[in-house]
C-alpha atoms as a PDB file:
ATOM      1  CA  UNK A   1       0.000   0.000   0.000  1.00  0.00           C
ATOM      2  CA  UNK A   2       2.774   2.503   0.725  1.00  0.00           C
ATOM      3  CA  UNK A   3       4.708   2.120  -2.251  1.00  0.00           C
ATOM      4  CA  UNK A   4       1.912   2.459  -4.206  1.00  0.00           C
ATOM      5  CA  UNK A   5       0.302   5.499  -3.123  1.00  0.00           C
ATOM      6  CA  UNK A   6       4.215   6.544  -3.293  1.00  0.00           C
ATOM      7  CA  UNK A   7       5.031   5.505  -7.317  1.00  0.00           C
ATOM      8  CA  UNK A   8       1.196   7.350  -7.908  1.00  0.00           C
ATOM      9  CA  UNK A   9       2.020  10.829  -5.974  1.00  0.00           C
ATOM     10  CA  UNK A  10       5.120  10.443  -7.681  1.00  0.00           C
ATOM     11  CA  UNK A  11       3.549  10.154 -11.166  1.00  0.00           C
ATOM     12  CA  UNK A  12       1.059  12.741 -10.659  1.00  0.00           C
ATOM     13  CA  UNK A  13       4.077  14.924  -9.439  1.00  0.00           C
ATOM     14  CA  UNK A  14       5.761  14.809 -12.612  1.00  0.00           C
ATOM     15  CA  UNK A  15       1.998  15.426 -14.236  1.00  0.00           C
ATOM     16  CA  UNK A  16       2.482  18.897 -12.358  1.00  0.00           C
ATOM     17  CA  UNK A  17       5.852  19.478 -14.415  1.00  0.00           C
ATOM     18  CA  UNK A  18       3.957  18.875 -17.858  1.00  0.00           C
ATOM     19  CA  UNK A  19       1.865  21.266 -19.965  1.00  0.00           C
ATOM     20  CA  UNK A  20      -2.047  19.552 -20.705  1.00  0.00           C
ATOM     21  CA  UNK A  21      -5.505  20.333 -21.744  1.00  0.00           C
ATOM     22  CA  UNK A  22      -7.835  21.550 -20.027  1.00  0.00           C
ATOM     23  CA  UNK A  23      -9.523  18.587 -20.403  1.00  0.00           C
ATOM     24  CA  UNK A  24      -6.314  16.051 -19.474  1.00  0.00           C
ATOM     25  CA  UNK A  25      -6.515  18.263 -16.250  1.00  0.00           C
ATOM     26  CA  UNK A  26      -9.892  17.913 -15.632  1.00  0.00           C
ATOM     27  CA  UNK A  27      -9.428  13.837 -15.838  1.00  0.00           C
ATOM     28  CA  UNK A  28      -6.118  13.932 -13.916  1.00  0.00           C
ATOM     29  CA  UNK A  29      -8.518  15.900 -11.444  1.00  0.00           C
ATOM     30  CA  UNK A  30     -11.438  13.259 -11.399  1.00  0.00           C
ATOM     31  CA  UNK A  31      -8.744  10.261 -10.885  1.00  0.00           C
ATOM     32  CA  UNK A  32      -7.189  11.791  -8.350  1.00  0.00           C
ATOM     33  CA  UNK A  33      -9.952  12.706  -6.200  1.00  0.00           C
ATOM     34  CA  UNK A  34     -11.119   9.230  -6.657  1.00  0.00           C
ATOM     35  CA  UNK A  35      -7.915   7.961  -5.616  1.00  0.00           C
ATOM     36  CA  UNK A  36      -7.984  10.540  -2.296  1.00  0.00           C
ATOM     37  CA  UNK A  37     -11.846   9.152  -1.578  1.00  0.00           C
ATOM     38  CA  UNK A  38     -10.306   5.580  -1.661  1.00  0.00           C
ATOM     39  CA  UNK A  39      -7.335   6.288   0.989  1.00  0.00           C
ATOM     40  CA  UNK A  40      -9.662   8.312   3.143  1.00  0.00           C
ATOM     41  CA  UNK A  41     -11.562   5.218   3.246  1.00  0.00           C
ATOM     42  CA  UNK A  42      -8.500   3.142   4.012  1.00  0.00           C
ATOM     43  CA  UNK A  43      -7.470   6.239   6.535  1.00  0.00           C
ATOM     44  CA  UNK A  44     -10.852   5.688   7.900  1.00  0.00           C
ATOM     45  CA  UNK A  45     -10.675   1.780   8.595  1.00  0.00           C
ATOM     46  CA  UNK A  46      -7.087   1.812  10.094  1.00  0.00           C
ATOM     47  CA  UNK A  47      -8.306   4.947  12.814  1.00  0.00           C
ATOM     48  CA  UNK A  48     -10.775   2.127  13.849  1.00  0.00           C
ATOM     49  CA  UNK A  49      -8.490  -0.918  13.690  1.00  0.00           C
ATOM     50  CA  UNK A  50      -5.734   1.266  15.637  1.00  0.00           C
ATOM     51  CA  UNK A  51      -8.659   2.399  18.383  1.00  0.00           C
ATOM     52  CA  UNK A  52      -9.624  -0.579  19.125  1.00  0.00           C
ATOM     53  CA  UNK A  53      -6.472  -1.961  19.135  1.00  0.00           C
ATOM     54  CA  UNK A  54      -5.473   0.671  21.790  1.00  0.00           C
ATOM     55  CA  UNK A  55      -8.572   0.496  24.167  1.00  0.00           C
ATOM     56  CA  UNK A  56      -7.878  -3.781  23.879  1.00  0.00           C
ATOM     57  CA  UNK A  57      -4.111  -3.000  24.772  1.00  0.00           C
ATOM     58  CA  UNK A  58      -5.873   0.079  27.925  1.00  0.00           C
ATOM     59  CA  UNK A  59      -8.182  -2.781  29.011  1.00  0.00           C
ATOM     60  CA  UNK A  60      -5.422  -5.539  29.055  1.00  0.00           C
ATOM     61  CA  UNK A  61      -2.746  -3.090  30.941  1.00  0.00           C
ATOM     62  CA  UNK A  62      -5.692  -1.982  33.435  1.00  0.00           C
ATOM     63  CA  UNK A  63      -6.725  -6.416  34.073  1.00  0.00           C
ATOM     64  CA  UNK A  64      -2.823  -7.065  34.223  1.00  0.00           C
ATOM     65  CA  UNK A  65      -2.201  -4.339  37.265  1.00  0.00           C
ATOM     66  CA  UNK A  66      -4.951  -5.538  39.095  1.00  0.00           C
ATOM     67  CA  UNK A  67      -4.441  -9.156  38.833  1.00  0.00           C
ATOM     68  CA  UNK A  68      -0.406  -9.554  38.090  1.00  0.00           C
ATOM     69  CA  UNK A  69      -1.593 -12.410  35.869  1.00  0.00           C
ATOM     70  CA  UNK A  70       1.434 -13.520  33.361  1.00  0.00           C
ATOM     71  CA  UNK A  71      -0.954 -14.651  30.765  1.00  0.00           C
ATOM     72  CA  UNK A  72      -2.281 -11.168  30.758  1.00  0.00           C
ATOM     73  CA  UNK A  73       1.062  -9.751  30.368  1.00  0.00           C
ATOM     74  CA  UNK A  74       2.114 -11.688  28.008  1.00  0.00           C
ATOM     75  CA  UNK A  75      -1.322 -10.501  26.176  1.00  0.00           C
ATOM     76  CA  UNK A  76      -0.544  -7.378  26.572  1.00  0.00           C
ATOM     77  CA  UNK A  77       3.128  -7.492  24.585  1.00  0.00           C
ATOM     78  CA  UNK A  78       1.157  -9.544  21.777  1.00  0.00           C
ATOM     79  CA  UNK A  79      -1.336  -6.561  21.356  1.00  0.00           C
ATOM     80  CA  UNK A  80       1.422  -4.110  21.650  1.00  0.00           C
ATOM     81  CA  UNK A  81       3.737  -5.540  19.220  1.00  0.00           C
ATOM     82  CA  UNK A  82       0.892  -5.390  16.951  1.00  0.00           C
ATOM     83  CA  UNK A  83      -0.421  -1.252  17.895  1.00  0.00           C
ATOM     84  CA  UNK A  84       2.951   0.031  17.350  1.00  0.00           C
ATOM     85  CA  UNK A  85       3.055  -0.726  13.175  1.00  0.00           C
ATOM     86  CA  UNK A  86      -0.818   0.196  13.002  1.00  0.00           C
ATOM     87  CA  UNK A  87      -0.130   3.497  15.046  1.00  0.00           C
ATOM     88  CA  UNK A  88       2.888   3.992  12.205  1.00  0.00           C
ATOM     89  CA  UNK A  89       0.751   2.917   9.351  1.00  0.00           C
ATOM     90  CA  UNK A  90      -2.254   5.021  10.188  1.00  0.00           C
ATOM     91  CA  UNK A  91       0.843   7.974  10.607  1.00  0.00           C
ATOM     92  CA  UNK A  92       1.786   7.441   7.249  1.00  0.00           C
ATOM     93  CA  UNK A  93      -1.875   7.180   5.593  1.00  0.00           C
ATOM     94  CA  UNK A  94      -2.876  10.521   7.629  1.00  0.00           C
ATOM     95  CA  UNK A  95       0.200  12.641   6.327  1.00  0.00           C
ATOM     96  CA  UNK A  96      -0.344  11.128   3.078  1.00  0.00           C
ATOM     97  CA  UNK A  97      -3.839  11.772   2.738  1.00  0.00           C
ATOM     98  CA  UNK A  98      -3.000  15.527   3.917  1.00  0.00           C
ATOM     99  CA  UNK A  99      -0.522  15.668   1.138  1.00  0.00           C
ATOM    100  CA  UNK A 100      -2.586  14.444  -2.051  1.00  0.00           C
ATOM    101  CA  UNK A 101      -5.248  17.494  -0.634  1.00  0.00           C
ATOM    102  CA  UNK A 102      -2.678  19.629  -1.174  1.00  0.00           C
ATOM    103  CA  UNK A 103      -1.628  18.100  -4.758  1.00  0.00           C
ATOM    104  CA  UNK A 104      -5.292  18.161  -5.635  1.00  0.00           C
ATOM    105  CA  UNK A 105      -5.253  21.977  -5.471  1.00  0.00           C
ATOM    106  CA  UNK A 106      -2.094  22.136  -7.550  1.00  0.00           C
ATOM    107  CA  UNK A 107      -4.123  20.269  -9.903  1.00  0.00           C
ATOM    108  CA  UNK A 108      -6.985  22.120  -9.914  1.00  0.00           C
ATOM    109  CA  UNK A 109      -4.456  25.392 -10.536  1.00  0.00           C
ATOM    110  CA  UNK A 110      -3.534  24.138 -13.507  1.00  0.00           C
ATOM    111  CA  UNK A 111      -6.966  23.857 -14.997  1.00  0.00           C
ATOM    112  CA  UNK A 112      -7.431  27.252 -16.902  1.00  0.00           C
ATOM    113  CA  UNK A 113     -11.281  28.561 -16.234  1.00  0.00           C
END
């Protein structure tokens, strides 16, 4: 997933550098903001992956204090070996996401009204 929403910015990057159509822009446009509304959703479904990941790792911490049960903590490294690349992955999607907004206005600068 990251390398491809890299190699795409990166080919609607060099897009920027060229000279089009109004028309070529306006379809670079519609792609693109259907490419944005696709890693929203994917934005979207990792925030509630990562949440619930969190509040299961909150809940597990909270049982393991109370009960000093080694199952628990043992639990509770499984779910955090697993929250710490979801918390990264959801960091990468969200600064992503943030950067193809940008893009998209660049885009829609080019198109000549």
């Amino acid at each position: 997933m990251k390398s491809q929403i890299q190699v795409y910015n990166n080919f609607i990057e060099n897009k920027l550098k060229e000279d089009n159509t109004n028309e070529e822009w306006d379809k670079i446009s519609e792609d693109y903001l259907v490419k944005i509304n696709f890693y929203q959703h994917e934005r979207l479904i990792h925030l509630i992956v990562t949440a619930l990941f969190a509040l299961m790792e909150t809940i597990v911490i909270t049982a393991t204090v109370i009960t000093e049960s080694i199952g628990l903590m043992v639990l509770c490294a499984a779910i955090l070996t697993l929250l710490i690349p979801y918390v990264a992955h959801y960091y990468f999607l969200e600064n992503t996401v943030q950067k193809m907004y940008l893009i998209y206005d660049k885009i829609n600068e080019r198109i000549k009204r």
